[in-house]
PDB file of N, CA and C in Angstrom:
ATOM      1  N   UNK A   1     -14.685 182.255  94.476  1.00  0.00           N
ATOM      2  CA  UNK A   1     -13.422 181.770  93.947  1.00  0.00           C
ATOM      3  C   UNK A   1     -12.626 182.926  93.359  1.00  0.00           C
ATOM      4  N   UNK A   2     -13.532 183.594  92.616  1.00  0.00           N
ATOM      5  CA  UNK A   2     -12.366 184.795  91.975  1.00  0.00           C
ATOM      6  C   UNK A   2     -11.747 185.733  92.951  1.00  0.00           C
ATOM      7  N   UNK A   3     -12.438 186.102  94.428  1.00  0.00           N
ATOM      8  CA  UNK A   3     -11.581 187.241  95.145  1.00  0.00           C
ATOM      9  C   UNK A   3     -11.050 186.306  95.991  1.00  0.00           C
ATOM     10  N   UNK A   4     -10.914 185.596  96.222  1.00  0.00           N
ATOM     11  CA  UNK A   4     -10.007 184.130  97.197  1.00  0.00           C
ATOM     12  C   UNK A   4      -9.024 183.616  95.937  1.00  0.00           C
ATOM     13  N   UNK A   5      -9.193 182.968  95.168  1.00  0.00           N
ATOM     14  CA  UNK A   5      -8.222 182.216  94.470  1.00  0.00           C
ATOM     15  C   UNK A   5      -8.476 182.681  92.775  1.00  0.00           C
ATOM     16  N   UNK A   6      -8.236 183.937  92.674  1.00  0.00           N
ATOM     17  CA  UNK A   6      -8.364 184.451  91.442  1.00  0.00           C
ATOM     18  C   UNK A   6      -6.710 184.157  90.498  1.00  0.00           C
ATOM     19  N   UNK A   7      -6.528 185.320  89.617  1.00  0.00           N
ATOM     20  CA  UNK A   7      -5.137 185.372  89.070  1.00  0.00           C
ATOM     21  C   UNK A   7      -4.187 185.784  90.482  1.00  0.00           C
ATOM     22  N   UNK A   8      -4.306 186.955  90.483  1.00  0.00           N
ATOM     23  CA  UNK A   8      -3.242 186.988  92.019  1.00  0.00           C
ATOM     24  C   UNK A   8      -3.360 186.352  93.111  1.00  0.00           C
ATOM     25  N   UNK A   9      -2.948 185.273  93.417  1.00  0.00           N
ATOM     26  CA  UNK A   9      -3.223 184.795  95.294  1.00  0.00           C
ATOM     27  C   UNK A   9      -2.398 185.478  96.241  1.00  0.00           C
ATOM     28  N   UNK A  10      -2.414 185.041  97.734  1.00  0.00           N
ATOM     29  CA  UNK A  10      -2.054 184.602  98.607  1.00  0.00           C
ATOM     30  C   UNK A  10      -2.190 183.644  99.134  1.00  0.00           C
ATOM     31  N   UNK A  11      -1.431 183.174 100.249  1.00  0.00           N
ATOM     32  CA  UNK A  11      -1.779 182.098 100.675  1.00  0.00           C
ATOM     33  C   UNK A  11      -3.069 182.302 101.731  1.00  0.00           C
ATOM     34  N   UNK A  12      -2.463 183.677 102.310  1.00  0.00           N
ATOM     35  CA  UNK A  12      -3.665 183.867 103.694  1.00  0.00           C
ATOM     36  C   UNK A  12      -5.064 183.481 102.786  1.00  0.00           C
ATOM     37  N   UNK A  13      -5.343 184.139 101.597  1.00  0.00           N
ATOM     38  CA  UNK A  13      -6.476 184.189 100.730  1.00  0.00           C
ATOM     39  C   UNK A  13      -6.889 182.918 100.307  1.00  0.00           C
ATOM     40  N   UNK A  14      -6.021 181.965  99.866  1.00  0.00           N
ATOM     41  CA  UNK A  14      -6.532 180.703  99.599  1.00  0.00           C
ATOM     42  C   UNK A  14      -6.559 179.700 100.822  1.00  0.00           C
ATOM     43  N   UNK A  15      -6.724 179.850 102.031  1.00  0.00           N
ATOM     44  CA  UNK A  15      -6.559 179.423 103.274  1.00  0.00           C
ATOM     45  C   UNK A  15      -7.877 179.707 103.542  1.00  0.00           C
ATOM     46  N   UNK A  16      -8.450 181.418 103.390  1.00  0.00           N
ATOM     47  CA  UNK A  16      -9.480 181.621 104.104  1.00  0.00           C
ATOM     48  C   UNK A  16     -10.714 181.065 102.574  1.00  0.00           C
ATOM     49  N   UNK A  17     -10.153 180.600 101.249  1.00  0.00           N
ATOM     50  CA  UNK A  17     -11.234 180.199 100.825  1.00  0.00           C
ATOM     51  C   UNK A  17     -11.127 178.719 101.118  1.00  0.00           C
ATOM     52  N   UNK A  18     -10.553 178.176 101.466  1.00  0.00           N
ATOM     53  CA  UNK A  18     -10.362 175.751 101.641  1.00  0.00           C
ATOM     54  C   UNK A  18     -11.306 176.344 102.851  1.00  0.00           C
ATOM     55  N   UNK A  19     -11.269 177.028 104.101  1.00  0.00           N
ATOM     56  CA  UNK A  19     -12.035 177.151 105.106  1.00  0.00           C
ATOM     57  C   UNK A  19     -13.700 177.715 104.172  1.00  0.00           C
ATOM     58  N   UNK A  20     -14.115 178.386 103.571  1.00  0.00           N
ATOM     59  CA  UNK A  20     -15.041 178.978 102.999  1.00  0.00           C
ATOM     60  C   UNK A  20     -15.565 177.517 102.672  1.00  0.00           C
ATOM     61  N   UNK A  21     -14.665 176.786 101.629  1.00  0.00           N
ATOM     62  CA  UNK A  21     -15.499 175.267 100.954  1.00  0.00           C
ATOM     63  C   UNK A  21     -15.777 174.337 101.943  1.00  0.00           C
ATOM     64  N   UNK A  22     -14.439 174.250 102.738  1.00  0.00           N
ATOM     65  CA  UNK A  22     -14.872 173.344 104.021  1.00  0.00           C
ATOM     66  C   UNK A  22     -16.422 173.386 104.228  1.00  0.00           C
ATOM     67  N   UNK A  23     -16.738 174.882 104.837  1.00  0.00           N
ATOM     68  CA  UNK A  23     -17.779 174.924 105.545  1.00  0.00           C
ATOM     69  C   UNK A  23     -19.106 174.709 104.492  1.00  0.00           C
ATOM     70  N   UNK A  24     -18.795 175.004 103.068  1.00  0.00           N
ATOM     71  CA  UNK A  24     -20.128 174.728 102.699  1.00  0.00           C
ATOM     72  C   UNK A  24     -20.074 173.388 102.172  1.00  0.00           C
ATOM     73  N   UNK A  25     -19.144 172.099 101.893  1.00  0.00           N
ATOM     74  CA  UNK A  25     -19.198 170.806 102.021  1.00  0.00           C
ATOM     75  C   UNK A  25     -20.152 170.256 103.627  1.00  0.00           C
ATOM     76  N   UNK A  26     -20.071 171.111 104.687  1.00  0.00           N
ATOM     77  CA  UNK A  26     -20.335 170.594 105.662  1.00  0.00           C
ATOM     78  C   UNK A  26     -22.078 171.093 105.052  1.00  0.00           C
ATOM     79  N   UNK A  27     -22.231 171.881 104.721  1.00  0.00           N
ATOM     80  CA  UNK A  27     -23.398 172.067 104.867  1.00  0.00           C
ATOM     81  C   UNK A  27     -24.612 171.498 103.778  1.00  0.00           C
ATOM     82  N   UNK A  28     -23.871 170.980 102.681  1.00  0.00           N
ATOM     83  CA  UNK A  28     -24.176 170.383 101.455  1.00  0.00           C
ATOM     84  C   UNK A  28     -24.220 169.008 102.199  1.00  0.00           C
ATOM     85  N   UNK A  29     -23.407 168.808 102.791  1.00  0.00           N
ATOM     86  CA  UNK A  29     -23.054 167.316 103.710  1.00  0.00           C
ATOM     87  C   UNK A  29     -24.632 166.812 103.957  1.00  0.00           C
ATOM     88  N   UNK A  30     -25.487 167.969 104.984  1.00  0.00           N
ATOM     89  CA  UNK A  30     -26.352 167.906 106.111  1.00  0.00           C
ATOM     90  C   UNK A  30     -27.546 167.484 105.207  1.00  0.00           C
ATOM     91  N   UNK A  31     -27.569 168.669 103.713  1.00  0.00           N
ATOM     92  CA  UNK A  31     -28.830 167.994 102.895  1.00  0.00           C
ATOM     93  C   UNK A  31     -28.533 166.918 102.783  1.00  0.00           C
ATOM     94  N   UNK A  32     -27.526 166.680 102.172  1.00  0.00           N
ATOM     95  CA  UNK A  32     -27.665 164.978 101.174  1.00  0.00           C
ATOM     96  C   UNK A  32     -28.160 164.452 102.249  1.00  0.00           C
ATOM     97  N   UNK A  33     -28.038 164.307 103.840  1.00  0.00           N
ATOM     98  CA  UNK A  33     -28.532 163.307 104.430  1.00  0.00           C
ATOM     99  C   UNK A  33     -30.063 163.596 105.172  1.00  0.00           C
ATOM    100  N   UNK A  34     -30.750 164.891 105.105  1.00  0.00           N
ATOM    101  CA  UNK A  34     -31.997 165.482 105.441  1.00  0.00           C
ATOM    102  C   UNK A  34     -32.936 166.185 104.198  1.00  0.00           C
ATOM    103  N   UNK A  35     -32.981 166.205 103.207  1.00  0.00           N
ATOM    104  CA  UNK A  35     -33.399 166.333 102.166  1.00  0.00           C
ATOM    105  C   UNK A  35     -33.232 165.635 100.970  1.00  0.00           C
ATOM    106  N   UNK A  36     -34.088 165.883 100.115  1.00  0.00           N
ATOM    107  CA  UNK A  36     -34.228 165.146  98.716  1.00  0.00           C
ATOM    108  C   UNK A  36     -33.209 165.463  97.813  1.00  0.00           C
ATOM    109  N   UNK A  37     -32.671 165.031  97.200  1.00  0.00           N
ATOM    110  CA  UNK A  37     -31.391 165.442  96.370  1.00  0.00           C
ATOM    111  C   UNK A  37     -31.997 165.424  95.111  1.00  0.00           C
ATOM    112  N   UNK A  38     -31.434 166.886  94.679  1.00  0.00           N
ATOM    113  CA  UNK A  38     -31.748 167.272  93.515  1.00  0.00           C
ATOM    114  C   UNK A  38     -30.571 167.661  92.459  1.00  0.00           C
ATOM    115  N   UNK A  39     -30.700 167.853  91.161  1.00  0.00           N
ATOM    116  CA  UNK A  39     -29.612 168.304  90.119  1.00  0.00           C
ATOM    117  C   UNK A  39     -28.698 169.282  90.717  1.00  0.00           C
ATOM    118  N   UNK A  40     -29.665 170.054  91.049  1.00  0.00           N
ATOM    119  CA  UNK A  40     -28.877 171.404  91.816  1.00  0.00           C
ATOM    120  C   UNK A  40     -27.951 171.102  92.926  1.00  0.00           C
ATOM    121  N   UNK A  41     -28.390 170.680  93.843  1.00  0.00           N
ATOM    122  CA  UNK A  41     -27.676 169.841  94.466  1.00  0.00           C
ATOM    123  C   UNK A  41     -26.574 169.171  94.137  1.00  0.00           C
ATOM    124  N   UNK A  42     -26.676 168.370  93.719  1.00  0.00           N
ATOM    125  CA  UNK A  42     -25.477 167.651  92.638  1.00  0.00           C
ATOM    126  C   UNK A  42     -24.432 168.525  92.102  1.00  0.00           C
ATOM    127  N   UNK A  43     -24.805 169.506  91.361  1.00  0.00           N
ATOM    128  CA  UNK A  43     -24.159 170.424  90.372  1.00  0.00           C
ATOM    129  C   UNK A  43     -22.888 171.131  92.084  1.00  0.00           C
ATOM    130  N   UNK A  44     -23.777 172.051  92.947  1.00  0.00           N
ATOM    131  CA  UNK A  44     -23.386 172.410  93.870  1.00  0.00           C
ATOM    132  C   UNK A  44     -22.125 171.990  94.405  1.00  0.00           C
ATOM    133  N   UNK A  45     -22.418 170.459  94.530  1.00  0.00           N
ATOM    134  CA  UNK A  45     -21.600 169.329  95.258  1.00  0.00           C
ATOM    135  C   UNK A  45     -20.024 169.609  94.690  1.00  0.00           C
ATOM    136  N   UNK A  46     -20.708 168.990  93.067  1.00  0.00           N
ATOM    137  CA  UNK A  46     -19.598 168.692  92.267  1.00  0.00           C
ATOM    138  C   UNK A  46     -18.846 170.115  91.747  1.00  0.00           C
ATOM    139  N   UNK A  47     -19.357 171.884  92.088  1.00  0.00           N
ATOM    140  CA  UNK A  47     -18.546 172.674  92.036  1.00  0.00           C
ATOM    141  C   UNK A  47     -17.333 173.039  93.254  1.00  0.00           C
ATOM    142  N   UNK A  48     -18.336 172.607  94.001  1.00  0.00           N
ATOM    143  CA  UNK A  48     -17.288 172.299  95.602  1.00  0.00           C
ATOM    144  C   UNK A  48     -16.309 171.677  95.346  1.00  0.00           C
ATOM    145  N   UNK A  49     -16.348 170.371  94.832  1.00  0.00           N
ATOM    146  CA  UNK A  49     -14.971 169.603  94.568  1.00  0.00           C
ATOM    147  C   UNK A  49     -14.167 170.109  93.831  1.00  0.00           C
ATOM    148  N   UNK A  50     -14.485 170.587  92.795  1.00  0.00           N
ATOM    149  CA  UNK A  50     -13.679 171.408  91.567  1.00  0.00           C
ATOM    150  C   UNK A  50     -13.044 172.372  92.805  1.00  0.00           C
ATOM    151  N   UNK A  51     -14.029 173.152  93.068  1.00  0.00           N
ATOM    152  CA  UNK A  51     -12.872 174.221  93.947  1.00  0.00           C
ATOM    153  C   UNK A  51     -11.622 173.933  94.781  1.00  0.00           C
ATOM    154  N   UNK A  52     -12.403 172.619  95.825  1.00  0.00           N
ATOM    155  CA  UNK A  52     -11.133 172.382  96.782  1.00  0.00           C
ATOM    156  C   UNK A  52      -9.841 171.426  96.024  1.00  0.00           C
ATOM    157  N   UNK A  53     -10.149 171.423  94.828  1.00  0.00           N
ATOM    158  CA  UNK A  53      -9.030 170.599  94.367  1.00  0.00           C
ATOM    159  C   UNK A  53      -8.177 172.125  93.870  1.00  0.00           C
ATOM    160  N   UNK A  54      -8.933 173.211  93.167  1.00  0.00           N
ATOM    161  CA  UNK A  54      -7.893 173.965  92.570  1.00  0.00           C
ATOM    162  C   UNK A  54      -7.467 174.568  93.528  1.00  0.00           C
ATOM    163  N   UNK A  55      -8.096 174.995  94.682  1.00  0.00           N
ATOM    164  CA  UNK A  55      -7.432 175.615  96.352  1.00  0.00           C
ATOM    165  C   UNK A  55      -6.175 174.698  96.391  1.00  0.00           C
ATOM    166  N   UNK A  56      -6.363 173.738  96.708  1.00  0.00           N
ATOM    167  CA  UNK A  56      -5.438 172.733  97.121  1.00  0.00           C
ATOM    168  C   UNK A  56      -4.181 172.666  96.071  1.00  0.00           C
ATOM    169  N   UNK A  57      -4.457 172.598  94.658  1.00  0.00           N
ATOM    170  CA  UNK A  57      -3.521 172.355  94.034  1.00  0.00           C
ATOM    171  C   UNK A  57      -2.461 174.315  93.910  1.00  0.00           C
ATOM    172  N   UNK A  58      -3.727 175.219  94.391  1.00  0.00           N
ATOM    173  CA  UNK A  58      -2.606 176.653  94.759  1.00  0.00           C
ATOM    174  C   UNK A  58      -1.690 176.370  95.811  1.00  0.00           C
ATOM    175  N   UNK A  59      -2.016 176.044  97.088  1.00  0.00           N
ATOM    176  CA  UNK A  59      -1.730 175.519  98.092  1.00  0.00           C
ATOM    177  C   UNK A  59      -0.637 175.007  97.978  1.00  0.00           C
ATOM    178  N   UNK A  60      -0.149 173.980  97.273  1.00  0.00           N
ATOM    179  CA  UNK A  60       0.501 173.606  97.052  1.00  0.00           C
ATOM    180  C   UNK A  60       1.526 173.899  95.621  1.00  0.00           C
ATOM    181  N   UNK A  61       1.649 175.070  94.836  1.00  0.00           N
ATOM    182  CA  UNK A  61       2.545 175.260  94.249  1.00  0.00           C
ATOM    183  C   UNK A  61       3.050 176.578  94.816  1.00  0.00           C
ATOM    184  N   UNK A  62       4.355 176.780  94.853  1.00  0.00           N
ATOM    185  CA  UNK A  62       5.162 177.278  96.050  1.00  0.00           C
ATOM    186  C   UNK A  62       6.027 178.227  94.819  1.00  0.00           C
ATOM    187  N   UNK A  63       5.660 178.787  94.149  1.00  0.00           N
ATOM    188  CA  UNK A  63       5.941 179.761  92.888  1.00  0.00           C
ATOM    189  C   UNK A  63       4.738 180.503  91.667  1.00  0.00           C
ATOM    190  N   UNK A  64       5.493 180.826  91.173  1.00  0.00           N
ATOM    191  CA  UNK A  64       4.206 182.261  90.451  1.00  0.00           C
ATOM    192  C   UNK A  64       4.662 181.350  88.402  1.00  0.00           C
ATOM    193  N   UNK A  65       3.402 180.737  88.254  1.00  0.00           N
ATOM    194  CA  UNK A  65       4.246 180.520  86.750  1.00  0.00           C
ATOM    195  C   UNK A  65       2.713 180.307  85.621  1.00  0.00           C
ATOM    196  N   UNK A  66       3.622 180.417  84.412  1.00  0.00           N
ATOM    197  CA  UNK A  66       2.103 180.950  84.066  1.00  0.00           C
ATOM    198  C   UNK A  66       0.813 182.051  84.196  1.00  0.00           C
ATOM    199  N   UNK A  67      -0.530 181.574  83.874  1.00  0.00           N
ATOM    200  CA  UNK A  67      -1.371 182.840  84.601  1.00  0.00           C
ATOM    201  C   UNK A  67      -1.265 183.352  85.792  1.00  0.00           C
ATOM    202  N   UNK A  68      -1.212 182.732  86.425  1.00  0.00           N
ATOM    203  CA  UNK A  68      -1.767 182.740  88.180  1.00  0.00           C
ATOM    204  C   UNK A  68      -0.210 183.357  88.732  1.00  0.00           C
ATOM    205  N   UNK A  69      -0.270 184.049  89.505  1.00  0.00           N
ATOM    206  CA  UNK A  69       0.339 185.135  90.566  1.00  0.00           C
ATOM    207  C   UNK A  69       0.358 184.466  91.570  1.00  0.00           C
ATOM    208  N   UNK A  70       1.380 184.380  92.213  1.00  0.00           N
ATOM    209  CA  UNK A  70       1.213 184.114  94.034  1.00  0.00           C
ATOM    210  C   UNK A  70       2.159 185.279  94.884  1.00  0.00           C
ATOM    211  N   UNK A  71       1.557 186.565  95.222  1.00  0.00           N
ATOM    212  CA  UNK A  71       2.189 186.949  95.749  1.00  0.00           C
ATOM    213  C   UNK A  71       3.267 186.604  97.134  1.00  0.00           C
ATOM    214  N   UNK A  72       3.336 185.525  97.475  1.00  0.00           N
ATOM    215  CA  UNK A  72       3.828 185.112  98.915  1.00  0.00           C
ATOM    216  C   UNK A  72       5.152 184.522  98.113  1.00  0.00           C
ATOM    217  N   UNK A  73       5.117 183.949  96.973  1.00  0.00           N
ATOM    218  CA  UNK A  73       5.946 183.429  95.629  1.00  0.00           C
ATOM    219  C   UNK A  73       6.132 184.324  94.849  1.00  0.00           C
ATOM    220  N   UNK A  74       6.660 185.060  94.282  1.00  0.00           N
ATOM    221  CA  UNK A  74       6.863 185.376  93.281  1.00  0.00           C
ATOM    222  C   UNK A  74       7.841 185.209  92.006  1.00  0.00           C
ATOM    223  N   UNK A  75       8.510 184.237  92.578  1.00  0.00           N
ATOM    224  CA  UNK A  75       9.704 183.880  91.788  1.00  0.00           C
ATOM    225  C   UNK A  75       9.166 182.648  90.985  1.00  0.00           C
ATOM    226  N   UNK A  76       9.845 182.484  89.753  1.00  0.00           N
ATOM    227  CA  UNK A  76       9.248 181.270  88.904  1.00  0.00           C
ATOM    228  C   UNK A  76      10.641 180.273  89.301  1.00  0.00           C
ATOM    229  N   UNK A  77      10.418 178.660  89.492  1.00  0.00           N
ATOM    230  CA  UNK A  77      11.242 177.747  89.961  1.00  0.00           C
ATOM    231  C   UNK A  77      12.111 177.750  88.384  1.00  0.00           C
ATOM    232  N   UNK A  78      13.275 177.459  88.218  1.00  0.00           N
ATOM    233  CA  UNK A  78      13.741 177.164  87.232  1.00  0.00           C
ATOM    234  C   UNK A  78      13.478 175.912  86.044  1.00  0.00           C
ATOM    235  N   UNK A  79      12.909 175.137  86.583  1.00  0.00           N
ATOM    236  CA  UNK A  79      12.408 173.939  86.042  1.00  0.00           C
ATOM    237  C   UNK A  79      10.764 173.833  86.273  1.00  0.00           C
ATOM    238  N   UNK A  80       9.759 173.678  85.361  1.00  0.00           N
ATOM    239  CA  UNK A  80       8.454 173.377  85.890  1.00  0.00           C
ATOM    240  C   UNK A  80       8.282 172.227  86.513  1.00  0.00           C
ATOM    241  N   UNK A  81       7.500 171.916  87.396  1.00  0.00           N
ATOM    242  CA  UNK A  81       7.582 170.949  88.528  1.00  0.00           C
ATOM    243  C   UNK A  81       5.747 170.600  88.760  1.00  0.00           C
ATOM    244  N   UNK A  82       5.305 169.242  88.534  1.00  0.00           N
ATOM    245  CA  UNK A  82       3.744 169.502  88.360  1.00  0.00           C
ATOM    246  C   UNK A  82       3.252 169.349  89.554  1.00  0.00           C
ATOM    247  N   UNK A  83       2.175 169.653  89.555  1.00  0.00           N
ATOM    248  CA  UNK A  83       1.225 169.842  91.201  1.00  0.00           C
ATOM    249  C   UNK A  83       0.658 168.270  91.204  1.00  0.00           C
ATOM    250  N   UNK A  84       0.924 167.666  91.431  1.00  0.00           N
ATOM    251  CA  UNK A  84       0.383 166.318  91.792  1.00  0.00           C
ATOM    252  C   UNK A  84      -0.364 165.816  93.483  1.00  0.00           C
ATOM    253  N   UNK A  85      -1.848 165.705  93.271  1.00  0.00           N
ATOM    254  CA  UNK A  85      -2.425 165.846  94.764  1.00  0.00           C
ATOM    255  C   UNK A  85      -2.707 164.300  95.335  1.00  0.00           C
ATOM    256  N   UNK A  86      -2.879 164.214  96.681  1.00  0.00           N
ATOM    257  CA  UNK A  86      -3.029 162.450  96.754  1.00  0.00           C
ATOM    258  C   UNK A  86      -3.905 162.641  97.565  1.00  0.00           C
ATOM    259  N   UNK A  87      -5.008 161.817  97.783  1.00  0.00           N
ATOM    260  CA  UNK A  87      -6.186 162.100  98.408  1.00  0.00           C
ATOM    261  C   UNK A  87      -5.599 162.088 100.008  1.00  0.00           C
TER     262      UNK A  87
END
């Protein structure tokens, strides 16, 4: 997460990390249904989600405001505008 979707982004960068989580949801996918599920497991799962929501919610803000940098953005919108995601 920090060299993909750290303080400075891109988009190319947070693109190639939603593909990074993708693939390890797929693979977290394969235990839950061929192995015993454990805490770790769980924990795993539920850091995956955390991630692809904050990927997603970079993804989708289209300016630089606050901590976070988007180099592809760099301009701050004149009005703050919230990231609201819908499944």
């Amino acid at each position: 997460m920090w060299n993909y979707v750290g303080i400075v982004r891109t988009t190319k960068r947070l693109e190639r990390a939603q593909h990074r989580i993708a693939m390890l949801n797929e693979e977290v996918a394969e235990h839950y249904q061929h192995f015993r599920v454990t805490p770790d497991l769980i924990e795993l799962r539920n850091l995956l989600q955390t991630a692809e929501l904050i990927v997603r919610s970079a993804l989708h803000r289209h300016e630089s405001r606050g901590l976070h940098y988007t180099l592809d953005y760099p301009q701050m919108l004149p009005e703050a505008v919230d990231t609201v995601l819908t499944p």
